[in-house]
N, C-alpha and C. Protein backbone atom coordinates (compact mmCIF):
# COMPACT_ATOMS: atom_id res chain seq x y z
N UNK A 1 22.59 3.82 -4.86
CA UNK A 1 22.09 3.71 -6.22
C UNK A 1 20.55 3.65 -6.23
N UNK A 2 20.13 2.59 -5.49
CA UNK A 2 18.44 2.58 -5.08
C UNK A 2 18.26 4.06 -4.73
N UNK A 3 18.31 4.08 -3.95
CA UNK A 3 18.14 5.86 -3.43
C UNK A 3 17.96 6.90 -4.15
N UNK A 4 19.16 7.01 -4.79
CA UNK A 4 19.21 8.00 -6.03
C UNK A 4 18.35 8.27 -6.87
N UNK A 5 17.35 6.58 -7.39
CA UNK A 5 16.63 5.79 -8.10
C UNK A 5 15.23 6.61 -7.73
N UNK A 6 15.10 6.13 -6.92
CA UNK A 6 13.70 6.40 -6.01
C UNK A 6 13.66 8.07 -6.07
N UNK A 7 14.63 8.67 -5.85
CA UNK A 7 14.41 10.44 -5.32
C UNK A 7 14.42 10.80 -6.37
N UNK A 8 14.84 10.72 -7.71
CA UNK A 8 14.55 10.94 -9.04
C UNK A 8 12.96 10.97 -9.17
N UNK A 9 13.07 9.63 -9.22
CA UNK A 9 11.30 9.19 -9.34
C UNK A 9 10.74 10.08 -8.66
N UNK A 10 10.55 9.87 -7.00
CA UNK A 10 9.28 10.75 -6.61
C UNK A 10 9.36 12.46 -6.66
N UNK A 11 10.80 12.95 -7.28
CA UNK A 11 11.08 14.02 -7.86
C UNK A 11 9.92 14.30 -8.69
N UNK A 12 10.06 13.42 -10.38
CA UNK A 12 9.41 13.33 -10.96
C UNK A 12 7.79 13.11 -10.75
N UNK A 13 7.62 12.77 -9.98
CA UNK A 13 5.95 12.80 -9.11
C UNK A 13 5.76 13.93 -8.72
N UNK A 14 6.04 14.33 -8.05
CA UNK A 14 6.34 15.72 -7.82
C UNK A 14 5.19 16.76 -8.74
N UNK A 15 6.54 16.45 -9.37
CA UNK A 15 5.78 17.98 -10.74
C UNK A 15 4.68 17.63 -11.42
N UNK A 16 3.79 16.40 -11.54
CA UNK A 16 2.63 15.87 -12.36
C UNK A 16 1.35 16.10 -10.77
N UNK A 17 1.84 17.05 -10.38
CA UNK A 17 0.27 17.17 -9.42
C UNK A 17 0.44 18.64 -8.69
N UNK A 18 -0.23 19.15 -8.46
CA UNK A 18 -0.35 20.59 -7.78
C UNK A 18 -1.02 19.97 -6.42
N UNK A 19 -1.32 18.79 -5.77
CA UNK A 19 -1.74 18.55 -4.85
C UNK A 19 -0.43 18.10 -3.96
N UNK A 20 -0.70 18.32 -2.49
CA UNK A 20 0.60 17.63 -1.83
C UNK A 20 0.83 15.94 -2.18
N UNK A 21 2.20 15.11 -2.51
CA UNK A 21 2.22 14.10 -3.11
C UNK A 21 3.20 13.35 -1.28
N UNK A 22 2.56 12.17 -1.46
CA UNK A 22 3.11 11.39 -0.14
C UNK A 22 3.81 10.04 -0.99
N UNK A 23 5.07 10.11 -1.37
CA UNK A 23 5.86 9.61 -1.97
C UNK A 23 5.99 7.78 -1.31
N UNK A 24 6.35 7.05 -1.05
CA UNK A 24 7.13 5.58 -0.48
C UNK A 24 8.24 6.19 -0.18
N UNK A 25 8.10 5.02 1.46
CA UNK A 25 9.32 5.73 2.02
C UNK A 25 10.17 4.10 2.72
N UNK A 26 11.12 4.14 3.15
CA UNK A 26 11.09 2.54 3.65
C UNK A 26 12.84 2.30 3.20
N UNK A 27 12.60 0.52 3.67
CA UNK A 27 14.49 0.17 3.30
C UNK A 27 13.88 -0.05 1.55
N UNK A 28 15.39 0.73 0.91
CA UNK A 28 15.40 0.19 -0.38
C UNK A 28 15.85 -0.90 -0.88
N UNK A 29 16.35 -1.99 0.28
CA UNK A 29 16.38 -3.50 0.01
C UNK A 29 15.35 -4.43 0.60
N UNK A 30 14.56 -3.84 0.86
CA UNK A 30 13.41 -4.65 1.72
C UNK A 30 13.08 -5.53 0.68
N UNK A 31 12.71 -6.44 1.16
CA UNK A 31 11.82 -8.22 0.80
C UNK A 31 10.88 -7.78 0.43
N UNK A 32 10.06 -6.70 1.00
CA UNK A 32 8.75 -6.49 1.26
C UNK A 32 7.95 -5.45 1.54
N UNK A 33 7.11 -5.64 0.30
CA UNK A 33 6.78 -3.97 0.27
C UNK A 33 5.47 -4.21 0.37
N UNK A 34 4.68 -2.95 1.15
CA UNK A 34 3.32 -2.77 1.30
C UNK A 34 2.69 -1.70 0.73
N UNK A 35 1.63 -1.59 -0.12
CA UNK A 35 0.94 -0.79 -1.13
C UNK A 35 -0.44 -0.98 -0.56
N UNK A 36 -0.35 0.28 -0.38
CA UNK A 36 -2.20 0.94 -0.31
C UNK A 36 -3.19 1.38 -1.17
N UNK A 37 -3.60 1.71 -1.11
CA UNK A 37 -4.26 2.88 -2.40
C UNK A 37 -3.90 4.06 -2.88
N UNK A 38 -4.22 4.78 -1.20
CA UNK A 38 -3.74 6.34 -1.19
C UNK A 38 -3.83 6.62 -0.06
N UNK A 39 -3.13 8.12 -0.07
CA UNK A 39 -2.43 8.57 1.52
C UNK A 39 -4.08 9.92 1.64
N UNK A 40 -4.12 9.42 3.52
CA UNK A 40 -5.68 10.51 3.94
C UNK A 40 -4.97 11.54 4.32
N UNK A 41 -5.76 11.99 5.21
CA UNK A 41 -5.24 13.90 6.08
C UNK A 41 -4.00 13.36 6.32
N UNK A 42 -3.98 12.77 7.50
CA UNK A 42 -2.77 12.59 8.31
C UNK A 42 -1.50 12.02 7.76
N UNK A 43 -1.72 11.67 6.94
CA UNK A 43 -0.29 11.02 5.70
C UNK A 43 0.09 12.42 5.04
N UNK A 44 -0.59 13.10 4.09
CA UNK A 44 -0.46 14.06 3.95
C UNK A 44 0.44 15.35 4.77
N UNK A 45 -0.41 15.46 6.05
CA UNK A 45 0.58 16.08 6.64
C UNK A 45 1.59 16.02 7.18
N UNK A 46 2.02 14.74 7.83
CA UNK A 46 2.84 14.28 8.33
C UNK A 46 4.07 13.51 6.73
N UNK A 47 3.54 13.92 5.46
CA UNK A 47 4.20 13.40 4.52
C UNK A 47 4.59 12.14 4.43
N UNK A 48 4.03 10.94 5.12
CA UNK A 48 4.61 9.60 5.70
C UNK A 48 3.27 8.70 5.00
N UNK A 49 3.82 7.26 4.60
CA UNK A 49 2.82 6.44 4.32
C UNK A 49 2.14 6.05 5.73
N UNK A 50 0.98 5.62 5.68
CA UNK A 50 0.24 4.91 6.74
C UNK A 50 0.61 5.43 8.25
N UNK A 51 0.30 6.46 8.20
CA UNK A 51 0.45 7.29 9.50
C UNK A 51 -1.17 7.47 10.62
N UNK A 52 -1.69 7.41 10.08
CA UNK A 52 -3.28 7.70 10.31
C UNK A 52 -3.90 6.78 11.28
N UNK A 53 -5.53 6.36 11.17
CA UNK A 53 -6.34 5.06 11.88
C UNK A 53 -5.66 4.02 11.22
N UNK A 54 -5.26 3.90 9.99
CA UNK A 54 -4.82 2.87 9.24
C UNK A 54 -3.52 2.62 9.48
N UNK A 55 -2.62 3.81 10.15
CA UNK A 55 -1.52 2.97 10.86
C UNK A 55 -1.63 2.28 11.40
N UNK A 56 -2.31 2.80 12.90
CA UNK A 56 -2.21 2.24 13.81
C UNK A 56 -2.63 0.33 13.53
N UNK A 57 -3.18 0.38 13.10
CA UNK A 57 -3.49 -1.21 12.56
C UNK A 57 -2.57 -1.46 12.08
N UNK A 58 -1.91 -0.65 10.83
CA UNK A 58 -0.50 -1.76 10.06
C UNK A 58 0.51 -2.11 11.36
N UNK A 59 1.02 -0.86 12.81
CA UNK A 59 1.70 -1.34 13.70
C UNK A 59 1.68 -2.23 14.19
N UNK A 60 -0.01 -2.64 14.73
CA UNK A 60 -0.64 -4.32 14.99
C UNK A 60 -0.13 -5.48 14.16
N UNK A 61 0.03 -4.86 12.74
CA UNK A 61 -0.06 -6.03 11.88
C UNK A 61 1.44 -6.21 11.81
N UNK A 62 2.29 -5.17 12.05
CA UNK A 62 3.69 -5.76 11.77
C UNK A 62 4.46 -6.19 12.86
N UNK A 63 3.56 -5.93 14.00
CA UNK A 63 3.97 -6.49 15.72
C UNK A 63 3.72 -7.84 15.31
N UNK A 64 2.68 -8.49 14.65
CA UNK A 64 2.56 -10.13 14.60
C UNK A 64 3.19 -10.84 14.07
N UNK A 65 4.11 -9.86 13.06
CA UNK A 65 4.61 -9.99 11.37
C UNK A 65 5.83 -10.47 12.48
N UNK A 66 6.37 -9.67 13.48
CA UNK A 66 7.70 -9.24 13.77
C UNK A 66 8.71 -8.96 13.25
N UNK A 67 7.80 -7.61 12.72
CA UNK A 67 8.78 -6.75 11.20
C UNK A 67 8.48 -5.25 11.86
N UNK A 68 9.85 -4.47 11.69
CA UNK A 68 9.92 -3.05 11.80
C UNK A 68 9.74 -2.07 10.93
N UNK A 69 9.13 -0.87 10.60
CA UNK A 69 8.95 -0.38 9.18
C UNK A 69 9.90 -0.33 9.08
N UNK A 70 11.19 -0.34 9.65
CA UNK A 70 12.52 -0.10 8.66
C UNK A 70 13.18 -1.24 8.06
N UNK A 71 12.23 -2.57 8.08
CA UNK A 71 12.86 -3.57 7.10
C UNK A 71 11.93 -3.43 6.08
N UNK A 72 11.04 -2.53 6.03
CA UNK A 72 9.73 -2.51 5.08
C UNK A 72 9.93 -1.15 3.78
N UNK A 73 9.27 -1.55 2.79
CA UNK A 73 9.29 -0.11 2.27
C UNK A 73 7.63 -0.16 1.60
N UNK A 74 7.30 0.93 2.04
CA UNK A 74 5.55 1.31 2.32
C UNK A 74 5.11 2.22 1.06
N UNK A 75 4.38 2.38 0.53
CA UNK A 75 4.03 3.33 -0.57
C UNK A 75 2.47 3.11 -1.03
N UNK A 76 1.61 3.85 -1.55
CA UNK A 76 0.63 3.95 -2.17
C UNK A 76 0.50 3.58 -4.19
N UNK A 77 -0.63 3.29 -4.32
CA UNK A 77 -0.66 3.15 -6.00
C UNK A 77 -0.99 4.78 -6.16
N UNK A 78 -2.04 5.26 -5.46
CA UNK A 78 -1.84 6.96 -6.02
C UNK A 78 -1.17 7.90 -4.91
N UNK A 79 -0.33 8.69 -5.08
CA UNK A 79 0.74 9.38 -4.36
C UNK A 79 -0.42 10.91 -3.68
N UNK A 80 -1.35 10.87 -4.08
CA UNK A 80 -2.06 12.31 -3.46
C UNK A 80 -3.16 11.70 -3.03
N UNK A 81 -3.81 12.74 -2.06
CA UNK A 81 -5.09 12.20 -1.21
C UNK A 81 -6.43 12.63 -1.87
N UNK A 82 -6.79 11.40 -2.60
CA UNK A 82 -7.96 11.57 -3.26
C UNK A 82 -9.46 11.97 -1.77
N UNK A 83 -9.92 13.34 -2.39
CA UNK A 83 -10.90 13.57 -1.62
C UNK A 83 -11.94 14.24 -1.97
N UNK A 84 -13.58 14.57 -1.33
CA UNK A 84 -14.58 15.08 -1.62
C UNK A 84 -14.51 16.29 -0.80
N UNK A 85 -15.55 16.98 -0.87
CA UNK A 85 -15.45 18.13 -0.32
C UNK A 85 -17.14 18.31 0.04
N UNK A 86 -17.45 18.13 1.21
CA UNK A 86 -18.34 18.70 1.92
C UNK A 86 -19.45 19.55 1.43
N UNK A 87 -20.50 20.07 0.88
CA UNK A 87 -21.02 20.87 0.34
C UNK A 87 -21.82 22.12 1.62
N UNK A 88 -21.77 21.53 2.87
CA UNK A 88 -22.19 22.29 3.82
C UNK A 88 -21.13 22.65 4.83
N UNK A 89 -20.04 21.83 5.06
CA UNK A 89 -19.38 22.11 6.18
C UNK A 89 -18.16 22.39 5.46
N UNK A 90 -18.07 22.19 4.52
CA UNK A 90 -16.72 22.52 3.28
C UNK A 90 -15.29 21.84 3.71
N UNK A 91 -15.67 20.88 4.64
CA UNK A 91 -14.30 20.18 4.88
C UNK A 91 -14.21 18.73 4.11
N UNK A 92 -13.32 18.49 4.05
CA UNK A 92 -12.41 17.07 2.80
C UNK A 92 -12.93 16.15 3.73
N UNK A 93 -12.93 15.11 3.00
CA UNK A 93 -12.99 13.74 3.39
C UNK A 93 -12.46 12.79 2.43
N UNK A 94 -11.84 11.99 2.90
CA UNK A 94 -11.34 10.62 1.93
C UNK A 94 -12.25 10.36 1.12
N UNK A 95 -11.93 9.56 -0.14
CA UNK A 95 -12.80 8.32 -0.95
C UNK A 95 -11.66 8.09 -1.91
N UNK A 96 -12.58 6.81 -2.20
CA UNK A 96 -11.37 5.69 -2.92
C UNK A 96 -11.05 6.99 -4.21
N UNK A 97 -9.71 6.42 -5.00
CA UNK A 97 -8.83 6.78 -5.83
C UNK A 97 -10.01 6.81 -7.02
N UNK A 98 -10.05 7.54 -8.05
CA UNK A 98 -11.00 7.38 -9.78
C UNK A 98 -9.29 6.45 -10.38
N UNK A 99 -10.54 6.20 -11.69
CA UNK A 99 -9.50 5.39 -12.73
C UNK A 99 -8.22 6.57 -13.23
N UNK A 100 -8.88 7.89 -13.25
CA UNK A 100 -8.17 8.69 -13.90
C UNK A 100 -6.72 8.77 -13.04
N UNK A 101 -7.10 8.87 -11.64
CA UNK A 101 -5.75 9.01 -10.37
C UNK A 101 -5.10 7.66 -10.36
N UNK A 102 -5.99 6.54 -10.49
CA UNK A 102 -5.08 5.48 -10.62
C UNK A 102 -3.95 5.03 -11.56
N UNK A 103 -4.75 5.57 -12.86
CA UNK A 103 -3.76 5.74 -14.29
C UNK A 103 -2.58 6.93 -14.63
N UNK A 104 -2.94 8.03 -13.80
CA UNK A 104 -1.98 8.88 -13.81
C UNK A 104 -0.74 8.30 -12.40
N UNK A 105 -0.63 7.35 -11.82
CA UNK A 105 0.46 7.36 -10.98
C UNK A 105 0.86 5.85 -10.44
N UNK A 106 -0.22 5.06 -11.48
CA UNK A 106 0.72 3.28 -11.46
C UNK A 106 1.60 3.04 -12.05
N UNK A 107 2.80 4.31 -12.69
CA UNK A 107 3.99 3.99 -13.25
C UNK A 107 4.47 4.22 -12.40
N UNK A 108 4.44 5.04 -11.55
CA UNK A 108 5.15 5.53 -10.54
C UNK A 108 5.60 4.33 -9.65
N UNK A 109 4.52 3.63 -9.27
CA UNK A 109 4.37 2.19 -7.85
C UNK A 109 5.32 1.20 -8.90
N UNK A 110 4.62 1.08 -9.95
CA UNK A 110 5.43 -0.33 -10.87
C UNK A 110 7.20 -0.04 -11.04
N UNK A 111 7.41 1.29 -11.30
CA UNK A 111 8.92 1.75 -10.94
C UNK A 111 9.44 1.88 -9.44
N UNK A 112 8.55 1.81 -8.55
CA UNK A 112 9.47 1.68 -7.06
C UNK A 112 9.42 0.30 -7.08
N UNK A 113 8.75 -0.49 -7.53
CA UNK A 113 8.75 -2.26 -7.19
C UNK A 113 10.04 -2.48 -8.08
N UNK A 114 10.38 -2.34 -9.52
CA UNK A 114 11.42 -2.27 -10.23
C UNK A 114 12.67 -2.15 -9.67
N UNK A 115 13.00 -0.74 -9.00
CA UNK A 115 13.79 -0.69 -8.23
C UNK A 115 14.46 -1.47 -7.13
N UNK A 116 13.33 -1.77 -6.39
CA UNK A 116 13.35 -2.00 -4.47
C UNK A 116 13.65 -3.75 -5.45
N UNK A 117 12.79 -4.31 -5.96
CA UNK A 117 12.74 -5.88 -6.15
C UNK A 117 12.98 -6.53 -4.85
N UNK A 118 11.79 -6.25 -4.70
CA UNK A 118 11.14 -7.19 -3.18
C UNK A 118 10.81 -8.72 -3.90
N UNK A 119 10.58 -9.43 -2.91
CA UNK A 119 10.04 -11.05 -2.55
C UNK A 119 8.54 -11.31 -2.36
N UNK A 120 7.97 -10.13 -1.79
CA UNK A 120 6.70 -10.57 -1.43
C UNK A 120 6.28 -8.79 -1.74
N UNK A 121 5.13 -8.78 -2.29
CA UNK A 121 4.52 -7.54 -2.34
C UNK A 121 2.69 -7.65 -2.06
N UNK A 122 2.72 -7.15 -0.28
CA UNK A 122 1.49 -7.10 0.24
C UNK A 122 0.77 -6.09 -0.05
N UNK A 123 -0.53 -6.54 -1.15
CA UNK A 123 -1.24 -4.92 -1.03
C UNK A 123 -2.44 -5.30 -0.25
N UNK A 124 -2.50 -4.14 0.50
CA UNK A 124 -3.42 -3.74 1.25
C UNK A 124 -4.72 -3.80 0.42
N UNK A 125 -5.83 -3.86 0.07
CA UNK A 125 -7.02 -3.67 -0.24
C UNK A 125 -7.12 -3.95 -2.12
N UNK A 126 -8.36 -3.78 -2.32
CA UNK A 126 -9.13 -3.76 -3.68
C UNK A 126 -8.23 -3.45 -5.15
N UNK A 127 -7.62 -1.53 -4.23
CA UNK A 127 -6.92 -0.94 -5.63
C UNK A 127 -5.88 -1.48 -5.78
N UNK A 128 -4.84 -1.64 -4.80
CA UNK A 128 -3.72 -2.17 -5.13
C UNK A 128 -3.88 -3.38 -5.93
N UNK A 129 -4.24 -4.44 -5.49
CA UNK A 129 -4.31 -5.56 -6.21
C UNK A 129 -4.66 -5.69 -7.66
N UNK A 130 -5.72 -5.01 -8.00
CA UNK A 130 -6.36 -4.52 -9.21
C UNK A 130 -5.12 -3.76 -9.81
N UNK A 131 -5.12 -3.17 -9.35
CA UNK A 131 -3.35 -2.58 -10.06
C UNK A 131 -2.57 -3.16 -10.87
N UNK A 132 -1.86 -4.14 -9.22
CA UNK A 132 -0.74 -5.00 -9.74
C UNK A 132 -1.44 -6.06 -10.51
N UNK A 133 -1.77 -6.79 -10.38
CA UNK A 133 -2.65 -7.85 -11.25
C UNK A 133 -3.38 -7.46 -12.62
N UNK A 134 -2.99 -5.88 -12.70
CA UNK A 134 -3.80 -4.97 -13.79
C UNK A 134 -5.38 -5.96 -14.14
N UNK A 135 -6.06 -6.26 -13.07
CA UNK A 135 -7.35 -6.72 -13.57
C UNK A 135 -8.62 -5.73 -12.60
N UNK A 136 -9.12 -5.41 -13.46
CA UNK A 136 -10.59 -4.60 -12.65
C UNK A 136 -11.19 -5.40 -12.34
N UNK A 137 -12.00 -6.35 -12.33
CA UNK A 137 -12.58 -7.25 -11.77
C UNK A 137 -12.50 -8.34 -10.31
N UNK A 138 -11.11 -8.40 -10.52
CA UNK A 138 -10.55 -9.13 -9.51
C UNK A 138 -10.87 -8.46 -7.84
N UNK A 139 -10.95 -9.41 -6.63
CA UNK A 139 -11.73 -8.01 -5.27
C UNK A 139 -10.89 -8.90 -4.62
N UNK A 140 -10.27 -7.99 -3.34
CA UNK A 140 -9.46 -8.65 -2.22
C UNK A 140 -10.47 -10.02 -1.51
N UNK A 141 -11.43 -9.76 -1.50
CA UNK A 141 -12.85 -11.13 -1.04
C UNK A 141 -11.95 -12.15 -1.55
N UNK A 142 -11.93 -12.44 -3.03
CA UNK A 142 -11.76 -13.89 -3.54
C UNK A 142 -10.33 -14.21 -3.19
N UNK A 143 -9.34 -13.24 -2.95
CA UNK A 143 -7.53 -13.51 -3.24
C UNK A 143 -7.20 -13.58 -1.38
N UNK A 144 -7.94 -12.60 -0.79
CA UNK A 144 -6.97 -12.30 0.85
C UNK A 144 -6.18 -13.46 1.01
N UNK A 145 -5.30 -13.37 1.77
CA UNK A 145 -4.84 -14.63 2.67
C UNK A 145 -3.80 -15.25 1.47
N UNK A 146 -3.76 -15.49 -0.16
CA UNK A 146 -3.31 -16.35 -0.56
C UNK A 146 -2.30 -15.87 -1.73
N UNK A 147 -1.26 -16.28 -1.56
CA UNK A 147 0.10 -15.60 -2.76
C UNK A 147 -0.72 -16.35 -3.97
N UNK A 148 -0.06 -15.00 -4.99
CA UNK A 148 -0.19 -14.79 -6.29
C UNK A 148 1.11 -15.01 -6.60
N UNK A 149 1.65 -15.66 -7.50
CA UNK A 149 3.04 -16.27 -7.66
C UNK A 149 3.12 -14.84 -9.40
N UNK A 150 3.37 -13.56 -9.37
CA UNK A 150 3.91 -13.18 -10.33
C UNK A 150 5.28 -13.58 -11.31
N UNK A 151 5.72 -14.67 -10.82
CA UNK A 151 7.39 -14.65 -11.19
C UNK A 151 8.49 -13.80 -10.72
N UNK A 152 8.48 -12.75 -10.53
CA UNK A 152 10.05 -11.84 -10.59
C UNK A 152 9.83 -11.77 -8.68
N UNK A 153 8.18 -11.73 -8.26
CA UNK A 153 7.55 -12.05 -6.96
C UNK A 153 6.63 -12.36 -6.18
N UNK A 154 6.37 -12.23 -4.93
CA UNK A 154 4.71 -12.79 -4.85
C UNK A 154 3.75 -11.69 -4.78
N UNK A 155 2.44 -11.38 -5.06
CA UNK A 155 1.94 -10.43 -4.12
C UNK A 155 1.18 -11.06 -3.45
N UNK A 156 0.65 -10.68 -1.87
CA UNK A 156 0.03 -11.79 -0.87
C UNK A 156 -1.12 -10.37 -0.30
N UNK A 157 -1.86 -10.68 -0.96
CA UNK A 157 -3.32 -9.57 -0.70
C UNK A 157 -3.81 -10.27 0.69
N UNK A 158 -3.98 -8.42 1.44
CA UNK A 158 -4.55 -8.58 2.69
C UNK A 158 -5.88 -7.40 2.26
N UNK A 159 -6.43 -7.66 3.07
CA UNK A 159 -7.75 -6.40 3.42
C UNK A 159 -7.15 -5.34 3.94
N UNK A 160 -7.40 -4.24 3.64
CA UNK A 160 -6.93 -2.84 4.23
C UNK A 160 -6.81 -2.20 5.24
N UNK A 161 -5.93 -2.07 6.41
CA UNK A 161 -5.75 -1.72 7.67
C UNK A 161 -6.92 -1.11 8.15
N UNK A 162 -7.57 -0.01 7.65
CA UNK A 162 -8.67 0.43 7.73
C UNK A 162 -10.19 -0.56 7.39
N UNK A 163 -9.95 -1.37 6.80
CA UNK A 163 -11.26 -2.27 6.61
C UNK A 163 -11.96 -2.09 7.98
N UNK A 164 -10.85 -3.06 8.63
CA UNK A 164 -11.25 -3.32 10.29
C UNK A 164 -11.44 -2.38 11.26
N UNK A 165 -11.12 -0.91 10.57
CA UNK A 165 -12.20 0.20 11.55
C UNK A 165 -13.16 0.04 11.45
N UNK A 166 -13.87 0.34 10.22
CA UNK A 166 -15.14 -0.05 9.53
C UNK A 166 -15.95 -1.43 9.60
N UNK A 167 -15.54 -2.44 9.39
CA UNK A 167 -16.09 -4.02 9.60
C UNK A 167 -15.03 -4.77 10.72
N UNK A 168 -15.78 -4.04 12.00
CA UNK A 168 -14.72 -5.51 13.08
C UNK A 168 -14.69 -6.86 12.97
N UNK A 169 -16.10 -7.33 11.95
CA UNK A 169 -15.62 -8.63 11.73
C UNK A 169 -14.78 -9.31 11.51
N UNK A 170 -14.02 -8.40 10.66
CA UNK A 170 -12.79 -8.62 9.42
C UNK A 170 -11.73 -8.96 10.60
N UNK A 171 -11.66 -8.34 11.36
CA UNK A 171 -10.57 -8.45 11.82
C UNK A 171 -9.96 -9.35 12.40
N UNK A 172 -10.83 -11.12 12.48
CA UNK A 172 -10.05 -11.95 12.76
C UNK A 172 -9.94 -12.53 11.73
N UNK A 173 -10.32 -12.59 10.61
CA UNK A 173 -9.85 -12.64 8.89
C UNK A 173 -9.04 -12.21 8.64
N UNK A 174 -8.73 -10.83 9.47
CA UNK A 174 -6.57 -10.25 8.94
C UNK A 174 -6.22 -10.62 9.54
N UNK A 175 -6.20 -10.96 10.69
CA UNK A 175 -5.32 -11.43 11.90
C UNK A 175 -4.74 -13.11 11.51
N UNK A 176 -5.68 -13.59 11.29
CA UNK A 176 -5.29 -15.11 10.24
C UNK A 176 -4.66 -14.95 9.08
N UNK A 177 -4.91 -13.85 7.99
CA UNK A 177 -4.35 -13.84 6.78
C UNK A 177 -2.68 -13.13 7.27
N UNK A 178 -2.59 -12.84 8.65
CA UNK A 178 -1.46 -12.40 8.65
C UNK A 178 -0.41 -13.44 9.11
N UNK A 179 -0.97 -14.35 9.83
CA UNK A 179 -0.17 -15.65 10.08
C UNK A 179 0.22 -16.38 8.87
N UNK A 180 -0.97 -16.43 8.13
CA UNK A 180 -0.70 -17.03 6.78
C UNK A 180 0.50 -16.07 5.91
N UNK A 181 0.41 -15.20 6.44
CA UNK A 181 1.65 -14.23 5.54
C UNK A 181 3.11 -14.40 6.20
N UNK A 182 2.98 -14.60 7.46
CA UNK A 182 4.00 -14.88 8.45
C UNK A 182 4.49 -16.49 7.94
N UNK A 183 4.05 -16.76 7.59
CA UNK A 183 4.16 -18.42 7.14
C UNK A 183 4.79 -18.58 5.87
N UNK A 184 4.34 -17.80 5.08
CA UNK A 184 4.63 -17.74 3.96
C UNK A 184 6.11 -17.06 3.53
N UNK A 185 6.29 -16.07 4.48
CA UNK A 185 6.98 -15.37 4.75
C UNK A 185 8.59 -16.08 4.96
N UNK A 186 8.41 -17.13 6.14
CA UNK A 186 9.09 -17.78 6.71
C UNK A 186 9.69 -19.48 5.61
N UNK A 187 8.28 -19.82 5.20
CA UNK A 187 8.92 -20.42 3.66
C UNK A 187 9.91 -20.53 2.36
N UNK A 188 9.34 -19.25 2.21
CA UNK A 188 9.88 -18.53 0.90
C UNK A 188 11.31 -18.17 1.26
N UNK A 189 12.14 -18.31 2.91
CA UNK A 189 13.47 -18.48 2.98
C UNK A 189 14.17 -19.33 3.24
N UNK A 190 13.59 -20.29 3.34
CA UNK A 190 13.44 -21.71 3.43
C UNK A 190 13.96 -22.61 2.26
C-alpha cells in the first residue's frame, strides 16, 4: 500500500520537471527518515539518494547510528540537481536549491513523510529544516544536535554530510550530534 503510495507520487514528480528527478528511496516503514536538500552529479546518475562525497559520510554516520539504509528511507526536499553552469569550462556544478525549486517540490517531501510516518525525521542541513519547520530564518547553527518535538514526530537537525568536507571542524560537532541522535533514538523506544 505504502509502495503503491510513494510510486504514484514520484510518478507524479516525474512529469513537473524536464530535468532528471532522484526520487526517496528506502524501507516504507522506517522510524526514520533522512532529508537533504538536493541530489549532485553522482545521485543523479546513479538515480540514488546520497550516493556521492556526501555519502560516504552518511555511511560513517549510520555505522555509529548502527542503522542500515535499509531500515532508513532517504530523500531530498528538491528531487532535481540544482546547478550553475561554468561560463568558461561549461561544466555544472552544485549550489544550494532557489525558493522557486524549493516551492515547486516540498509537497512532494511533506507527502513521503505522510505516507512513511516515521518517529524521528533527520534533516541534514539549513534547507531541510527551513522546510519542515516552514521557517526561513531558522539555521541548522542554533537547532543541530537537538529534537524539535512536531507532534505526529521529531525532527532532530544534523549539519550536512557534506558540511564536513568543507569545514573539518564540524566534524566532531556531527560526530557528537550523532550520539545525541543515537540517544535519542534509543529513548524514544523506551
Amino acid at each position: 500500500m505504502k509502495k503503491d503510495k510513494l510510486n504514484l507520487l514520484k510518478e507524479e514528480c516525474i512529469k513537473i520537471s524536464t530535468e532528471p528527478t532522484v526520487f526517496g528511496e528506502g524501507n516504507v516503514d522506517a522510524k526514520i527518515i533522512l532529508v537533504g536538500e538536493a541530489p549532485g552529479a553522482k545521485e543523479v546518475e546513479l538515480n540514488k539518494p546520497f550516493v556521492g562525497a556526501a555519502g560516504k559520510n552518511l555511511d560513517e554516520f549510520l555505522d555509529i547510528l548502527k542503522l542500515n539504509r535499509e531500515d532508513l528511507y532517504i530523500t531530498n526536499v528538491v528531487k532535481i540537481r540544482p546547478y550553475k553552469v561554468n561560463g568558461k569550462t561549461g561544466r555544472k556544478s552544485n549550489r544550494p536549491p532557489n525558493k522557486e525549486e524549493i516551492e515547486k517540490y516540498e509537497k512532494y517531501l511533506f507527502n513521503e513523510i505522510q505516507i512513511i510516518q516515521p518517529k524521528i525525521i533527520v534533516t541534514l542541513g539549513n534547507v531541510p529544516l527551513k522546510t519542515l519547520l516552514k521557517d526561513k530564518k531558522v539555521t541548522i547553527g542554533q537547532h543541530h544536535g537537538k529534537p524539535i518535538d512536531e507532534g505526529e514526530y521529531f525532527i532532530f537537525p544534523l549539519y550536512h554530510p557534506a558540511s564536513i568536507i568543507y569545514r573539518r571542524e564540524l566534524k566532531e560537532v556531527y560526530i557528537e550530534d550523532l550520539y545525541k541522535l543515537k540517544d535519542f533514538k534509543m529513548n524514544l523506544k523506551a
